[in-house]
Protein backbone atom coordinates (compact mmCIF):
# COMPACT_ATOMS: atom_id res chain seq x y z
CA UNK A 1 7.62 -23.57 21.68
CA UNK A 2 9.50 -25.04 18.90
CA UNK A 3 7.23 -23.79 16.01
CA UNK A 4 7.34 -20.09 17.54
CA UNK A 5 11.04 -20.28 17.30
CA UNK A 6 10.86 -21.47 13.95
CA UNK A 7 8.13 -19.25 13.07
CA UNK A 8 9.68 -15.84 14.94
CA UNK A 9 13.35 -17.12 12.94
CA UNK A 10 11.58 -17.56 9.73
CA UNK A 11 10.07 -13.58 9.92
CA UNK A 12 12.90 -11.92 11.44
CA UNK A 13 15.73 -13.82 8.58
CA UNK A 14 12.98 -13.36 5.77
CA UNK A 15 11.15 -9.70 6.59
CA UNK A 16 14.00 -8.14 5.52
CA UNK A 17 16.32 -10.22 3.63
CA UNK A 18 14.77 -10.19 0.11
CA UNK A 19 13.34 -13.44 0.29
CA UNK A 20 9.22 -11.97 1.51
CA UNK A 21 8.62 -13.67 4.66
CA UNK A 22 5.05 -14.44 4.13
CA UNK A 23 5.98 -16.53 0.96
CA UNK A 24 8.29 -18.57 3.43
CA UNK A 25 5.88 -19.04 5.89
CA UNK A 26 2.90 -19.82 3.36
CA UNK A 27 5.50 -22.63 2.08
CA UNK A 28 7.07 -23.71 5.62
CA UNK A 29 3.40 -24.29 6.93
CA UNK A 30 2.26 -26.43 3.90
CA UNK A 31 6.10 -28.28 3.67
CA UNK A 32 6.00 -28.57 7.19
CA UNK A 33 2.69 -29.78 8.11
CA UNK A 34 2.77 -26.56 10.69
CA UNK A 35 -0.77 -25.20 12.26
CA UNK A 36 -1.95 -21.97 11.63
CA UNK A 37 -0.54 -19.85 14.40
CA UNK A 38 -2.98 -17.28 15.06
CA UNK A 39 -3.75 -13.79 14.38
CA UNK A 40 -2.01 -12.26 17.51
CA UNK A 41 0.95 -14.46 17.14
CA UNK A 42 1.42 -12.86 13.48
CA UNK A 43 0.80 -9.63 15.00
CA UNK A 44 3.43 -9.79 17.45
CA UNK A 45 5.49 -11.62 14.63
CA UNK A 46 5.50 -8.21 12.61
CA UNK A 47 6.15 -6.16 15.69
CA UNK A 48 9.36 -8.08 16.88
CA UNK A 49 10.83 -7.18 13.28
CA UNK A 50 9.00 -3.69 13.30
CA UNK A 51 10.97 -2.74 16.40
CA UNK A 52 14.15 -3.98 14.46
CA UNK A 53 13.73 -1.32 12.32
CA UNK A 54 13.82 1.10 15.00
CA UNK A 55 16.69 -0.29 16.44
CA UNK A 56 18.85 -0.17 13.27
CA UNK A 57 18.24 3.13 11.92
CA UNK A 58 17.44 4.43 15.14
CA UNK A 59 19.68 7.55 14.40
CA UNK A 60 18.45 8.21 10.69
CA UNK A 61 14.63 8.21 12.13
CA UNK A 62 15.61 10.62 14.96
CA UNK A 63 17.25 13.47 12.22
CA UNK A 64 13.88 13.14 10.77
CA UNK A 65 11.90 13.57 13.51
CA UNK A 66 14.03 16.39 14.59
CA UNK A 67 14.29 17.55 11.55
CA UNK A 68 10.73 18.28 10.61
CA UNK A 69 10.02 19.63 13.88
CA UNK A 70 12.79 22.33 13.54
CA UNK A 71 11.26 22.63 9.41
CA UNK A 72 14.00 21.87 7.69
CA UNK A 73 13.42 21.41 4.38
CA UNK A 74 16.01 18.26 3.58
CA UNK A 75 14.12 16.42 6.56
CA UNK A 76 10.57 17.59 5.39
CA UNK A 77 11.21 16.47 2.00
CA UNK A 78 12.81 12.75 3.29
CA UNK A 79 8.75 12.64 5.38
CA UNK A 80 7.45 13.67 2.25
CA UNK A 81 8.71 10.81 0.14
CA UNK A 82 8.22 8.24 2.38
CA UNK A 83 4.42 9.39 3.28
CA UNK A 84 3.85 9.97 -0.58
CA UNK A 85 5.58 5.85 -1.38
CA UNK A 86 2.72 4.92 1.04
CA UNK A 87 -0.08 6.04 -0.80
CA UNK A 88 0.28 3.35 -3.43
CA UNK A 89 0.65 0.46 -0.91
CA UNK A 90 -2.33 1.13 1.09
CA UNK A 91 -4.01 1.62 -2.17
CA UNK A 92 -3.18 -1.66 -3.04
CA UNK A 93 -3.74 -3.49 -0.10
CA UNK A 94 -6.83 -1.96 0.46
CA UNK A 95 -7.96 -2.23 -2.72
CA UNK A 96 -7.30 -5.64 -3.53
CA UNK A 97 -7.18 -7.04 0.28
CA UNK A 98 -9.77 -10.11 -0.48
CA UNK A 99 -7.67 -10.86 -3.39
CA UNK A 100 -4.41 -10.97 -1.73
CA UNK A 101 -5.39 -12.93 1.07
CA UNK A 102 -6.74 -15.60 -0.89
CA UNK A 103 -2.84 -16.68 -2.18
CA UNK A 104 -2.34 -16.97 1.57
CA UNK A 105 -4.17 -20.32 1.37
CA UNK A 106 -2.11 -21.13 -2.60
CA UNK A 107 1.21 -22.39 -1.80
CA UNK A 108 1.71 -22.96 -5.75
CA UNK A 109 1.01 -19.37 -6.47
CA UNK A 110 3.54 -18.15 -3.87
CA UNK A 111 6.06 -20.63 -5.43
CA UNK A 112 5.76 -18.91 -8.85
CA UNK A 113 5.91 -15.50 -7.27
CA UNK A 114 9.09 -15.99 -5.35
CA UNK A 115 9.99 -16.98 -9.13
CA UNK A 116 9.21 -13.70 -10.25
CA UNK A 117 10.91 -11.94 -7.09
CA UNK A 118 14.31 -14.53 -8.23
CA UNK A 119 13.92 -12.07 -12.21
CA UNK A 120 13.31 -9.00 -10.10
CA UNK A 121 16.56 -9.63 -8.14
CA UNK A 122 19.22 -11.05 -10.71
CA UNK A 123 18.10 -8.33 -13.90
CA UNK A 124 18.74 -5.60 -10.41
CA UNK A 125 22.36 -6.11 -11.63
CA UNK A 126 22.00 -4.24 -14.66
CA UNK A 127 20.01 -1.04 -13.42
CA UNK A 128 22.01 1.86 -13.42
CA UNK A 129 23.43 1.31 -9.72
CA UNK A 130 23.48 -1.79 -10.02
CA UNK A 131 26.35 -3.88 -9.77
CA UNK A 132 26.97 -4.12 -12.99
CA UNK A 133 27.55 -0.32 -13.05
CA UNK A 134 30.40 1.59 -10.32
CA UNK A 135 28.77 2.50 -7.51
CA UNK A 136 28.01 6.68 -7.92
CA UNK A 137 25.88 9.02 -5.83
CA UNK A 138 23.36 8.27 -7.96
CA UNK A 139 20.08 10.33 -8.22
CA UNK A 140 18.53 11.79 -6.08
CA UNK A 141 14.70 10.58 -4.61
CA UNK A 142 11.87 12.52 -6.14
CA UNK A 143 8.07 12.65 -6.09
CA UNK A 144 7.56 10.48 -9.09
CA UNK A 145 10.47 8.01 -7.95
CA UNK A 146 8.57 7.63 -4.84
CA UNK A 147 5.74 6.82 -6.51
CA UNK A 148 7.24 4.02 -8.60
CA UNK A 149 9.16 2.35 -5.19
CA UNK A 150 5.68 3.15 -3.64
CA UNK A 151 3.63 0.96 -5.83
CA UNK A 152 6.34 -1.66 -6.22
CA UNK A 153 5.87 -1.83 -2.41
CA UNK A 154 2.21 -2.79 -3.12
CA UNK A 155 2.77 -5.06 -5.65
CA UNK A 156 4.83 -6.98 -2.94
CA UNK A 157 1.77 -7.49 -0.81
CA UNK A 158 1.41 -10.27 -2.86
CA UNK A 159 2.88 -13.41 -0.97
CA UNK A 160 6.32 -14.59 -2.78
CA UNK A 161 7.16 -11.25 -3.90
CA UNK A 162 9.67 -9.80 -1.55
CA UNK A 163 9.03 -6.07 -0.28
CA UNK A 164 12.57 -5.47 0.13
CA UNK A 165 13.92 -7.00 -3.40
CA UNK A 166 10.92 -4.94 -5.32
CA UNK A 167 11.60 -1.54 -3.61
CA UNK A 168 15.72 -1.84 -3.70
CA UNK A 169 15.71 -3.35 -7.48
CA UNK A 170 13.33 -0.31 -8.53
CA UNK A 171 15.29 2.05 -6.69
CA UNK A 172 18.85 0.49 -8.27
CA UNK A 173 17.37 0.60 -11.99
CA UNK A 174 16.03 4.08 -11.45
CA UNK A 175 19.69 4.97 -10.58
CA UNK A 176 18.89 5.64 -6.54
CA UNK A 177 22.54 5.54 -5.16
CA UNK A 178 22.93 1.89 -3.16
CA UNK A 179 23.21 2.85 0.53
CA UNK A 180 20.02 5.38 0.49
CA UNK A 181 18.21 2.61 -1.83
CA UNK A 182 18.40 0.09 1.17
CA UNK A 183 17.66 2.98 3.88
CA UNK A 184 15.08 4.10 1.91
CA UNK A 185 13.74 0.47 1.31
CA UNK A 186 12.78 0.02 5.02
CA UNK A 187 12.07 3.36 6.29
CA UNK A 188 9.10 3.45 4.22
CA UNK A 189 8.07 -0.14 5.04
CA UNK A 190 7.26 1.54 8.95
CA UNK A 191 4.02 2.56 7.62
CA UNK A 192 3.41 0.15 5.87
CA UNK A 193 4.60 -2.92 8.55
CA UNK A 194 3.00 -0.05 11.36
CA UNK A 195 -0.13 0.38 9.70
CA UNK A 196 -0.92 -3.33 8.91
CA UNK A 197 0.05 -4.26 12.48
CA UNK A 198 -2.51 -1.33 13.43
CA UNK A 199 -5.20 -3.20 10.98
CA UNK A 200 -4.73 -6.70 12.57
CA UNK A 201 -4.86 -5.37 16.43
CA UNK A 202 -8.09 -3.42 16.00
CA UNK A 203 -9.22 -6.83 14.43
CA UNK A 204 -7.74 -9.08 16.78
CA UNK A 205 -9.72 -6.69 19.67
CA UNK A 206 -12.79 -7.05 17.80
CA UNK A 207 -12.46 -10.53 17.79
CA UNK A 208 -12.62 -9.86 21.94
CA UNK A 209 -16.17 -9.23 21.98
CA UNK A 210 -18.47 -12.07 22.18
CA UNK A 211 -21.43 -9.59 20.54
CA UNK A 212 -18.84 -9.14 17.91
CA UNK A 213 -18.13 -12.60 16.92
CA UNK A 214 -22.15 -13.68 17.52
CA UNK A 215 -23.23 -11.18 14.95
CA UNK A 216 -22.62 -13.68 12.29
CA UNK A 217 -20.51 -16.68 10.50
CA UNK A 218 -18.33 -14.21 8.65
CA UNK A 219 -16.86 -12.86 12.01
CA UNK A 220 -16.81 -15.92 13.32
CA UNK A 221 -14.63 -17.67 10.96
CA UNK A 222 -12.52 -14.42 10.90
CA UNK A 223 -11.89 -14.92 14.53
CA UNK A 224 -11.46 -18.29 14.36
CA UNK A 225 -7.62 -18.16 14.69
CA UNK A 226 -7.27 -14.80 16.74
CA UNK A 227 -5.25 -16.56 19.27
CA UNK A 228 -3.92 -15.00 22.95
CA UNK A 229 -1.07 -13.74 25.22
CA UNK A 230 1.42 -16.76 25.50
CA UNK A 231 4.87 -17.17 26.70
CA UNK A 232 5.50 -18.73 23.04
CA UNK A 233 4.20 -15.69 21.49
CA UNK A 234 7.01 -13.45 23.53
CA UNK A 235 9.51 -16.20 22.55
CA UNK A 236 8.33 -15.84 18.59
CA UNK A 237 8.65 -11.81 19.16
CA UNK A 238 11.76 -12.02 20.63
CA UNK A 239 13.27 -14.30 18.07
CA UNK A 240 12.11 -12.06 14.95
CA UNK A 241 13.25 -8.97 16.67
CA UNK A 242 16.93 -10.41 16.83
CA UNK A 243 16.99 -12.12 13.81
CA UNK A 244 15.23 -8.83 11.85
CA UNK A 245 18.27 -7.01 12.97
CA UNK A 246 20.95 -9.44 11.94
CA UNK A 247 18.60 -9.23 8.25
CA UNK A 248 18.36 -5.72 8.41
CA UNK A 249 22.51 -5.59 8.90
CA UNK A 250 23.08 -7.99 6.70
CA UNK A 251 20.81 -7.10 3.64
CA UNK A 252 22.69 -3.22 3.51
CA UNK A 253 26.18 -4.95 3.80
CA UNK A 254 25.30 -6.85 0.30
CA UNK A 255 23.46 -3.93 -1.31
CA UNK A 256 26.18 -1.62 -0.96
CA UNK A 257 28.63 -4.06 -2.10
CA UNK A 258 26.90 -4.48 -5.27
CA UNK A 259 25.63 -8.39 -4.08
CA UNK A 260 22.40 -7.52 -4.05
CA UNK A 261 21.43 -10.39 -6.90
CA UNK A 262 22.95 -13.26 -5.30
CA UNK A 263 20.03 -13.89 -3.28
CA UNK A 264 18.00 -14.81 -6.86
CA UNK A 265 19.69 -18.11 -6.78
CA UNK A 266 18.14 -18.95 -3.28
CA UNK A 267 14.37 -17.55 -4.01
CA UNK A 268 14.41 -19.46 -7.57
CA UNK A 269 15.82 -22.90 -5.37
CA UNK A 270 12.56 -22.16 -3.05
CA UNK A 271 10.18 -21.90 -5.81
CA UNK A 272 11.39 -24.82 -7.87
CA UNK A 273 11.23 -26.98 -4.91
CA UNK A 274 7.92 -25.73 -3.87
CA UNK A 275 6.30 -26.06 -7.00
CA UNK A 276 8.10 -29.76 -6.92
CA UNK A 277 7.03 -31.09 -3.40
CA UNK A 278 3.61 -29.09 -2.79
């Protein structure tokens, strides 16, 4: 019960906060001598925060919805762009998924990329709504801006590299005004969250047939960890949902008050230490 606390708290604090939550639990697990919780439990894990999303810009995902079913065009374009930021990251994490989940399994490498997420972070000051610069309405999101955040949301796929601190910093140095930057940030990670979830549950069902797992050692070991329905997997759920929407609150409080770099000096602490102790 103890580790899904610690576990659900880790996700919810670090999904959003630009920190990436699957460098802190690739780290926490190796620092902390922690099993492997399971496939399901990490699917429920991403949920929990997933449904955070929904809670805290409940209102801005309703105009949207409405809004593109009436057709108008403001709302149809905001779809648009976060659709079209999508493409990359699937791309991405399709394309290099064997790749990616290898540094699952290299604590070292996710210590040097939370460095690199620390650089992303503290040079965010000096993009052209950054904090260096008074805060302006900024430009306005485009195709080939979308793009850009898009693919910087891939790049994040790697563990250590925050999804959050990638997306906001390349929205902050491409002049995105603050507030819509963070908005933006994490209405476009609901596909990309939604459709991973999606990816792991039609896995984790797979992993429910015996013929499935039988037809051979690759599925097998794949399965291995695909865990079940526990009370300490609602208690991990529940945890990340709360804490995801104290993160989520949180993280747009500093953005739009230009404080969006302080959190460098607590990534770069991680990823000394890591590289230090591991």
């Amino acid at each position: 019960m103890i580790e899904s606390i610690i576990l659900g708290l880790l996700q919810g604090l670090a999904e959003f906060l630009p920190i990436s939550s699957s460098g802190h639990l690739v780290i926490g697990k190796s620092l902390l001598g922690m099993s492997e919780a399971g496939m399901f439990f990490d699917i429920m894990l991403h949920a929990g925060t997933l449904l955070s999303i929904f809670v805290v810009f409940r209102k801005k995902i309703i105009d949207i919805i409405v809004g593109c079913l009436r057709r108008d065009k403001v709302q149809l374009k905001e779809a648009g762009y976060i659709i079209l930021a999508s493409i990359p990251t699937a791309l991405i994490g399709l394309g290099f998924k064997d790749a990616l989940e290898s540094l699952f399994v290299n604590p070292r490498a996710v210590c040097v990329a939370e460095l690199f997420t620390g650089v992303l972070l503290f040079t965010s000051q000096w993009g052209k709504t950054g904090a260096k610069h008074p805060e302006n309405d900024g430009v306005k999101m485009n195709w080939c801006r979308a793009l850009v955040v898009g693919t910087m949301q891939g790049v994040a796929c790697i563990p250590g590299i925050s999804r959050s601190g990638s997306t906001i910093s390349a929205m902050l140095f491409l002049g995105v005004n603050r507030k819509y930057a963070g908005e933006f940030s994490f209405l476009m990670s609901i596909p990309a969250v939604g459709g991973a979830a999606l990816l792991d549950v039609i896995k984790w069902f797979k992993c429910q047939s015996p013929t499935y797992v039988a037809e051979s050692l690759e599925h097998t070991q794949k399965c291995a960890d695909a865990g079940s329905f526990t009370p300490e997997l609602l208690v991990g759920m529940l945890v990340s949902f709360v804490f995801g929407i104290v993160a989520l609150k949180w993280l747009m409080n500093f953005v739009q008050k230009g404080k969006f770099q302080y959190f460098a000096w607590y990534v770069w602490a991680v990823g000394f230490l890591g590289l230090i102790f591991i």
